[in-house]
Protein backbone atom coordinates (compact mmCIF):
# COMPACT_ATOMS: atom_id res chain seq x y z
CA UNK A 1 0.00 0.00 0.00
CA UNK A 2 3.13 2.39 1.06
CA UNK A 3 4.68 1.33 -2.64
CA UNK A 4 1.36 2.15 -4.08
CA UNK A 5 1.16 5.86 -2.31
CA UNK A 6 5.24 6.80 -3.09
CA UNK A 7 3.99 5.88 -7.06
CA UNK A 8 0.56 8.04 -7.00
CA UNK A 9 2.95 11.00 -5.53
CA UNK A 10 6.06 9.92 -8.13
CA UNK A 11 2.92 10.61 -10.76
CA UNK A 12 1.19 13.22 -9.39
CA UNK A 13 4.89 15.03 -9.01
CA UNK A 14 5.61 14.73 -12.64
CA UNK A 15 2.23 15.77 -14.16
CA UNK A 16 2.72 19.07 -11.43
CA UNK A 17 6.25 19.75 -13.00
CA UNK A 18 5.19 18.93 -16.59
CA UNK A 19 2.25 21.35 -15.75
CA UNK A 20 3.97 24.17 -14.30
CA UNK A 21 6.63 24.40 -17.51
CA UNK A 22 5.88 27.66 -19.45
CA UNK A 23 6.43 25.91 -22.69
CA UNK A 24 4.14 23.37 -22.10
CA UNK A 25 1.07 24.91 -23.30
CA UNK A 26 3.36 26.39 -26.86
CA UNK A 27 3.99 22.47 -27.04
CA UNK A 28 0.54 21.32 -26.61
CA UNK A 29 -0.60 24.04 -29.27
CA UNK A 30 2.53 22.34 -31.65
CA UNK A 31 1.05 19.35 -31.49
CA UNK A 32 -2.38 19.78 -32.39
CA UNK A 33 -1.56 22.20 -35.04
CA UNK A 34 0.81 19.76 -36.28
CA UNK A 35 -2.04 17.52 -36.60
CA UNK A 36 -4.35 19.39 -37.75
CA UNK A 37 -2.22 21.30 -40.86
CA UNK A 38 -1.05 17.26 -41.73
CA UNK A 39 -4.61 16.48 -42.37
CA UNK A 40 -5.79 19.94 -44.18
CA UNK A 41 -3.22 19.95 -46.56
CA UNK A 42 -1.06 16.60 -47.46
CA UNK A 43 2.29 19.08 -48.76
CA UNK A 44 2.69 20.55 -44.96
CA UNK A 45 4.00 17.27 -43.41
CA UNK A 46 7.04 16.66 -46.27
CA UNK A 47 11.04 17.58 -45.60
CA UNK A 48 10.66 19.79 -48.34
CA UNK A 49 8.13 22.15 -46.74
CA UNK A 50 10.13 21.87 -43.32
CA UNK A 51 13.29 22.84 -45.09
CA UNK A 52 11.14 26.09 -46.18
CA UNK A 53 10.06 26.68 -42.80
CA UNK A 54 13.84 26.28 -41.31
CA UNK A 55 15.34 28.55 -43.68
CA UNK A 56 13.90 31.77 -42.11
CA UNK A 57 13.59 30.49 -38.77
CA UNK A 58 17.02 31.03 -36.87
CA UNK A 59 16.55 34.41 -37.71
CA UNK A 60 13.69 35.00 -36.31
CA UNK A 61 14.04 32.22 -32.96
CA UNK A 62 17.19 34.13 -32.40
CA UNK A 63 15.29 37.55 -31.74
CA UNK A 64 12.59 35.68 -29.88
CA UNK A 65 15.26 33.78 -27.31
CA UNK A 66 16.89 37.36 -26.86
CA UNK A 67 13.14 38.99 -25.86
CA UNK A 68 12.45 35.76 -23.91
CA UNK A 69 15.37 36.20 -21.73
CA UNK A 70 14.99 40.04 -21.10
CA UNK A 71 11.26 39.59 -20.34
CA UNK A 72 12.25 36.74 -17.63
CA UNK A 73 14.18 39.69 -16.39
CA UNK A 74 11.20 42.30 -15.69
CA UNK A 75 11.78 44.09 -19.25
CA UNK A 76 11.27 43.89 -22.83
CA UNK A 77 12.54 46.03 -26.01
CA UNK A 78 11.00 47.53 -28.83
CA UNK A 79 13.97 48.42 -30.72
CA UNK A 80 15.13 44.70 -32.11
CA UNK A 81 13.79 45.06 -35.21
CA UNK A 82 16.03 48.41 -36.28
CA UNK A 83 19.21 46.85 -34.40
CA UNK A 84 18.11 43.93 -36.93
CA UNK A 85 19.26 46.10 -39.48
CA UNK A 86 21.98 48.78 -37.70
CA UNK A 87 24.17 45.67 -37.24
CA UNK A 88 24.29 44.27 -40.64
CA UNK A 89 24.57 47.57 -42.43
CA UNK A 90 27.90 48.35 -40.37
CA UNK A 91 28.80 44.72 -40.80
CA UNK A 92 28.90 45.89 -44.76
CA UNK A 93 30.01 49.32 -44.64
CA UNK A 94 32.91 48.25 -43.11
CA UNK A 95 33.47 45.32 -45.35
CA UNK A 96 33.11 47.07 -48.55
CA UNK A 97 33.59 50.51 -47.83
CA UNK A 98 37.05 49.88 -45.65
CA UNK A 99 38.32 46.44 -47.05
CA UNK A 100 38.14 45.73 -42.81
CA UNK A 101 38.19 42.01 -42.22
CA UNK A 102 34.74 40.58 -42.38
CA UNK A 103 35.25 38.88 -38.76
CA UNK A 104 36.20 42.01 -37.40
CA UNK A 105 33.31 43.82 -39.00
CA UNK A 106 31.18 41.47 -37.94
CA UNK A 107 32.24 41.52 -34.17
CA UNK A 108 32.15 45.32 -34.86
CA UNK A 109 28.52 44.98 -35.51
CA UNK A 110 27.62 43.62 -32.81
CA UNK A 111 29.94 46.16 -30.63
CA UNK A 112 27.30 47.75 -31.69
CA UNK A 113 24.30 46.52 -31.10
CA UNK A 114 25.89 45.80 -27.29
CA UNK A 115 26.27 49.42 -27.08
CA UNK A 116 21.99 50.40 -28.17
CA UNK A 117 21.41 47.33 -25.96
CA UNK A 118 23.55 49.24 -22.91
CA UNK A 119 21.94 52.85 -24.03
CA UNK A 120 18.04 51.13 -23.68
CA UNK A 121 18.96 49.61 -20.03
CA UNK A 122 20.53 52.89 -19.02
CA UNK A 123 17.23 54.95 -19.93
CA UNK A 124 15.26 52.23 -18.40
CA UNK A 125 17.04 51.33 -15.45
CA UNK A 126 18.83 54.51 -14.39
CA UNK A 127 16.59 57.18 -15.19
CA UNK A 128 13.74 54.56 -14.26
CA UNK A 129 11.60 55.13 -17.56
CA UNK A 130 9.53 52.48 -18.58
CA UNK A 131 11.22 50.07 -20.72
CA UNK A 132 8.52 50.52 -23.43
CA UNK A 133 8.94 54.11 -23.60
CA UNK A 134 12.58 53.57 -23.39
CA UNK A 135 13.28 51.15 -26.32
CA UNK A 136 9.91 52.41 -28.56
CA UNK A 137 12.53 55.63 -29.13
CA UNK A 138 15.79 53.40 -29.72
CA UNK A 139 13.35 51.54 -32.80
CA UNK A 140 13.18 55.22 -34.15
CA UNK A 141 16.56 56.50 -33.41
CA UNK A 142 18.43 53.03 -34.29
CA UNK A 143 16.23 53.08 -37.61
CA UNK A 144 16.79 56.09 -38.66
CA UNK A 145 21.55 55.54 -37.79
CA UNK A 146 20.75 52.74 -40.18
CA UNK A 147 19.53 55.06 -42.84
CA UNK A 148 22.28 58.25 -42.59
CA UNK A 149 25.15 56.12 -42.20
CA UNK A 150 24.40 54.04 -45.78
CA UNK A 151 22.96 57.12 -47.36
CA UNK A 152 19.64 55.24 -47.86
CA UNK A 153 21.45 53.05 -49.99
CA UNK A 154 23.95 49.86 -47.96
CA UNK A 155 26.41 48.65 -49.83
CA UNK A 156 25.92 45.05 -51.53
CA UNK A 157 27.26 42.10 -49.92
CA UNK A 158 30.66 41.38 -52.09
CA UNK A 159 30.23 37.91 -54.39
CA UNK A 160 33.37 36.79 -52.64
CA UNK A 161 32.55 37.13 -49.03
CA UNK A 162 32.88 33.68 -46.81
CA UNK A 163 28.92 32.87 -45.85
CA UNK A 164 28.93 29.00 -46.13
CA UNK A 165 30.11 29.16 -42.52
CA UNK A 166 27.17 31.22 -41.45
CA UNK A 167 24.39 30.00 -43.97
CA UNK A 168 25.67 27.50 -46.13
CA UNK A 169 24.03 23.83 -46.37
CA UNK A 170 24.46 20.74 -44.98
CA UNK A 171 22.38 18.46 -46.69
CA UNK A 172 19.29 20.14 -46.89
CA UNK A 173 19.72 21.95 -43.71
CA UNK A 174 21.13 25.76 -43.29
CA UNK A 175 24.15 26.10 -41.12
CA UNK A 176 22.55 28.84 -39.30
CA UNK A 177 20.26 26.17 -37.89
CA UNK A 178 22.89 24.81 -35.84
CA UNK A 179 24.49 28.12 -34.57
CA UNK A 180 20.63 28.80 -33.53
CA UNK A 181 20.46 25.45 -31.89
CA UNK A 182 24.11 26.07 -30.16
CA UNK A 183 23.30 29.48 -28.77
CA UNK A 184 20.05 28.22 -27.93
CA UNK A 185 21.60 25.60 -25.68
CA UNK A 186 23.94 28.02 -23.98
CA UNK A 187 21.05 30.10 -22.83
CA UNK A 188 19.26 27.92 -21.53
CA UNK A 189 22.03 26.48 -19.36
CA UNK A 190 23.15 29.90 -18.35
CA UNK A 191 18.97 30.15 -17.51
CA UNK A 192 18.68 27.34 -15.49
CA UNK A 193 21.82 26.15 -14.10
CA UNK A 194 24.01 29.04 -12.87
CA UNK A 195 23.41 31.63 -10.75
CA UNK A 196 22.95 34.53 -13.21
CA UNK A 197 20.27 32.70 -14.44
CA UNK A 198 18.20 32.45 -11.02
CA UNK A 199 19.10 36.20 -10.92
CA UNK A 200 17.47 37.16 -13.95
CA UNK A 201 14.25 35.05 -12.63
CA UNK A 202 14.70 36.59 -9.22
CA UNK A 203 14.91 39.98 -10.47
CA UNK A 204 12.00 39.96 -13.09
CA UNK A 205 9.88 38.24 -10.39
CA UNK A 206 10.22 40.74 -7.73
CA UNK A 207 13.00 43.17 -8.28
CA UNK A 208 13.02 44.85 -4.64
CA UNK A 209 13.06 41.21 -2.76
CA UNK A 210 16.54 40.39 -5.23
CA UNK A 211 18.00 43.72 -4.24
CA UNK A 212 17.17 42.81 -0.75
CA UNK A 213 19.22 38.90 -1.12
CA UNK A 214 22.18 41.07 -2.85
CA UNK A 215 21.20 41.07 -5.58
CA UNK A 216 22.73 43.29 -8.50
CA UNK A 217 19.52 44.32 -10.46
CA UNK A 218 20.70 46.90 -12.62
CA UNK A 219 24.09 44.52 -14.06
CA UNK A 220 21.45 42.10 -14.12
CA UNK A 221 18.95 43.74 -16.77
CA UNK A 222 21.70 45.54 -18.22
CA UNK A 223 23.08 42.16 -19.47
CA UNK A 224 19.49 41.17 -20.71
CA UNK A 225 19.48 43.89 -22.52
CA UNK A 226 22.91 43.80 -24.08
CA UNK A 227 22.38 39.87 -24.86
CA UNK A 228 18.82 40.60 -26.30
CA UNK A 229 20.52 43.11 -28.62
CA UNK A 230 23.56 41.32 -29.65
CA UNK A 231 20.96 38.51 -30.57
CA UNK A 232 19.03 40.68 -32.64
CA UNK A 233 21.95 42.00 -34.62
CA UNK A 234 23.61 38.45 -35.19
CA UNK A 235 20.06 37.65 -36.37
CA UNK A 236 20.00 40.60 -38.52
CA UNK A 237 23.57 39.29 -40.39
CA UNK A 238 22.54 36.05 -40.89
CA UNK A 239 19.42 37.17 -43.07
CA UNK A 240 21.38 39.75 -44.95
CA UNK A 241 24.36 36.99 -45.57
CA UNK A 242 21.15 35.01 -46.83
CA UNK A 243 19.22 37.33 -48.96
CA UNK A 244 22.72 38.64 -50.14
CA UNK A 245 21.51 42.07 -49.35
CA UNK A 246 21.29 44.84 -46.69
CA UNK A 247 18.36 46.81 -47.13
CA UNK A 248 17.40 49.57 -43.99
CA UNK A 249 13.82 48.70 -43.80
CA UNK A 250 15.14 44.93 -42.65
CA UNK A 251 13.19 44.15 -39.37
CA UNK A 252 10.50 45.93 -39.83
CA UNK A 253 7.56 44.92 -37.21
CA UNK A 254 10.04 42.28 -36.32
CA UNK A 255 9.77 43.89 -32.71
CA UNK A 256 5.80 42.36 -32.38
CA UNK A 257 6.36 39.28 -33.96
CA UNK A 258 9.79 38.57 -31.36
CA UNK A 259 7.05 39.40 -28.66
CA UNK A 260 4.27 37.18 -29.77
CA UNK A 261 6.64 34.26 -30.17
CA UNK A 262 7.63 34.59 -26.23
CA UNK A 263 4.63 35.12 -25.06
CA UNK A 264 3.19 31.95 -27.01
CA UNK A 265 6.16 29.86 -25.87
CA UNK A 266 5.09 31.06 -22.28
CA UNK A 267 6.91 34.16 -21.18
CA UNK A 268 4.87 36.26 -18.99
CA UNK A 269 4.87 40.10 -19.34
CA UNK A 270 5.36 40.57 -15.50
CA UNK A 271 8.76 38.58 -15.30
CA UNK A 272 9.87 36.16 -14.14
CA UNK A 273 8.79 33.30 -16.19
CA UNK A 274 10.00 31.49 -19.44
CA UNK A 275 12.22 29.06 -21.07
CA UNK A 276 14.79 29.41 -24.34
CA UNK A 277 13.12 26.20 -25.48
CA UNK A 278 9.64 28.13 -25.45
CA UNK A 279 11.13 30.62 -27.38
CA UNK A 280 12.08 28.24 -30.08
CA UNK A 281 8.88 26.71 -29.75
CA UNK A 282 6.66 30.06 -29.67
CA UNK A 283 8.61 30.88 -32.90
CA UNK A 284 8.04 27.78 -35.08
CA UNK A 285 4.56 27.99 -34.39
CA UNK A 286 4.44 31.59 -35.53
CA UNK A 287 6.71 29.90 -38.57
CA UNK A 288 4.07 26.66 -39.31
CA UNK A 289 0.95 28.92 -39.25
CA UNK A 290 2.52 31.34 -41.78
CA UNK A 291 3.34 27.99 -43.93
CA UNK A 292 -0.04 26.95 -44.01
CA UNK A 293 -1.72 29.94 -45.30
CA UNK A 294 0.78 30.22 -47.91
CA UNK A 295 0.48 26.61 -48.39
CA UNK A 296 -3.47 27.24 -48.73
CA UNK A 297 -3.35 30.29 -50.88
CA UNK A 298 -5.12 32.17 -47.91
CA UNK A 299 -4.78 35.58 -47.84
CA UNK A 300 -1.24 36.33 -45.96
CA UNK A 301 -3.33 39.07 -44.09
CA UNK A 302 -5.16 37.04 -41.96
CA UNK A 303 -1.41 35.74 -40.53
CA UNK A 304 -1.47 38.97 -37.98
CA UNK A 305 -5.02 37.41 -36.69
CA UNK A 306 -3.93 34.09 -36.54
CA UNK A 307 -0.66 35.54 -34.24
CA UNK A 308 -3.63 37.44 -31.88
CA UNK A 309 -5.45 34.71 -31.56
CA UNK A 310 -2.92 32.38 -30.75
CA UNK A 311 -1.65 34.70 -27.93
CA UNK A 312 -4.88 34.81 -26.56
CA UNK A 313 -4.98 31.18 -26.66
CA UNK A 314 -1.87 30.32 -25.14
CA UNK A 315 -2.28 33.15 -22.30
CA UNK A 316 -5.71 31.32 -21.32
CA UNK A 317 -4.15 27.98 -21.50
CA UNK A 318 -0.80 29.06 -19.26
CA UNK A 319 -3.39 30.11 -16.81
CA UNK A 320 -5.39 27.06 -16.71
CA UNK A 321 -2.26 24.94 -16.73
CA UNK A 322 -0.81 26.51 -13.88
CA UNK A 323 -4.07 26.55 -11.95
CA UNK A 324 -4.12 22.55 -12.28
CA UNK A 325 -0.45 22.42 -11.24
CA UNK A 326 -1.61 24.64 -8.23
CA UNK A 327 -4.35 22.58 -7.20
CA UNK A 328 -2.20 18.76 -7.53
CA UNK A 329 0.15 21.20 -5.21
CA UNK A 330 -2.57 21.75 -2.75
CA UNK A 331 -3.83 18.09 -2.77
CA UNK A 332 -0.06 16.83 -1.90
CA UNK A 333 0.16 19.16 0.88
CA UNK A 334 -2.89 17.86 2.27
């Protein structure tokens, strides 16, 4: 009978944990979409039409980890679309307008987009202005750098530049897949097992009670910021080393869609809570509903409804989750 109780608990344990996991309900939505699209349209479920879906999607997961791990953190930034672009375009400049090494111009680039990232927790944190008001200026400011310094019109990226590194193939597979999956990885053991990570959870959870357990707040955000940025610009390089082209209007509304796809894969506007694997997961369901439409010839303007509703969705079903994990909590302790 003891045997029986220690597995009912073992059980009852595991659903709690699987329950309280931000990404869960972005995985349960993966599913059942992946179910449904299989049987409304027979081309979705093919290596073909994944390969499609992949090609875009580092980009796009990498801007969506960096806003996942600066919302854990209390905070969240506006400006990652134009630092999408601001980092390529000096990538370029610098590689075709002053022969400088294209791994130098590169880290140069993202020097950079460090530095708006630093500027945006500065305004926020030090002068205590809310972090949308903060980085909604950056998206103009950054936009508009991107524009003066290329003279409206970036330089090309040169025929002989090294890319296979970056976004060349294996197989059928981009490269940039696996430096996605890589820094993907690294976040999400900085996240959960070291001790910067349970800062960045303390802090966007209740930032006075982590100041009060020594906690350094302001380094903390400040290096959400700067990582969220840096990941936006290395996002930005990779497309432009795709396309083969650096155009200042790149990232565009990239800002919303980075902020849908944490908040689907479970981040919570109030800190505190989400996952790099929701991220990746919030994002490729963004990705597979996109797909579809295209896939159905549906008009491509009912993709910004499909992102609302799916927000909704997964809010309601993060809430009902957690209230089930709650109550199995409340039975235990009983």
């Amino acid at each position: 009978m003891a045997a029986k109780n220690i597995i009912i608990m073992f059980n009852k344990n595991k659903i709690k944990s699987l329950l309280s996991r931000p990404e869960f309900s972005a995985l349960a939505i993966f599913i059942f979409l992946i179910i449904v699209f299989t049987f409304l349209n027979d081309r979705f479920l093919n290596s073909r039409n994944f390969m499609v879906i992949l090609s875009t999607y580092p980009e796009l997961a990498l801007v969506a980890l960096g806003i996942t791990i600066l919302m854990i953190s209390g905070e969240f930034d506006l400006s990652v679309g134009s630092v999408f672009a601001v980092s390529p375009i000096i990538t370029m400049i610098l590689i075709a307008d002053y022969e400088v090494h294209y791994i130098v111009s590169i880290l140069l680039g993202l020097l950079a987009a460090a530095f708006i990232g630093f500027v945006n927790a500065i305004v926020t944190v030090k002068f205590k202005i809310p972090s949308f008001i903060a980085t909604l200026g950056m998206l103009f400011m950054a936009r508009s750098i991107a524009v003066v310094i290329s003279g409206g019109f970036p330089p090309s990226v040169p025929k002989d530049l090294p890319t296979d590194w970056l976004v060349g193939r294996v197989d059928m597979l981009r490269v940039s897949i696996f430096w996605l999956i890589g820094i993907a990885l690294v976040c999400n053991y900085m996240l959960k097992k070291t001790n910067f990570g349970s800062w960045i959870y303390a802090t966007g959870e209740n930032q006075e009670a982590a100041k009060d357990l020594g906690i350094n707040t302001f380094r903390v955000k400040t290096t959400c910021f700067m990582i969220c940025s840096v990941l936006a610009g290395f996002a930005g390089i990779i497309q432009s080393f795709r396309i083969k082209t650096v155009i200042t209007s790149l990232g565009q509304g990239l800002e919303l869609q980075a902020i849908a796809s944490a908040v689907v894969g479970g981040a919570s506007l109030m800190g505190g809570i989400g996952s790099a694997f929701g991220a990746l997961i919030g994002t490729f369901l963004l990705s597979i509903i996109d797909n579809i439409l295209i896939l159905s010839r549906i008009d491509g303007n009912w993709f910004k409804f499909a992102v609302g509703a799916l927000i909704v969705i997964a809010v309601i079903l993060n809430t009902l989750t957690k209230n089930s994990a709650d109550k199995i909590r409340l039975k235990d302790d009983d």
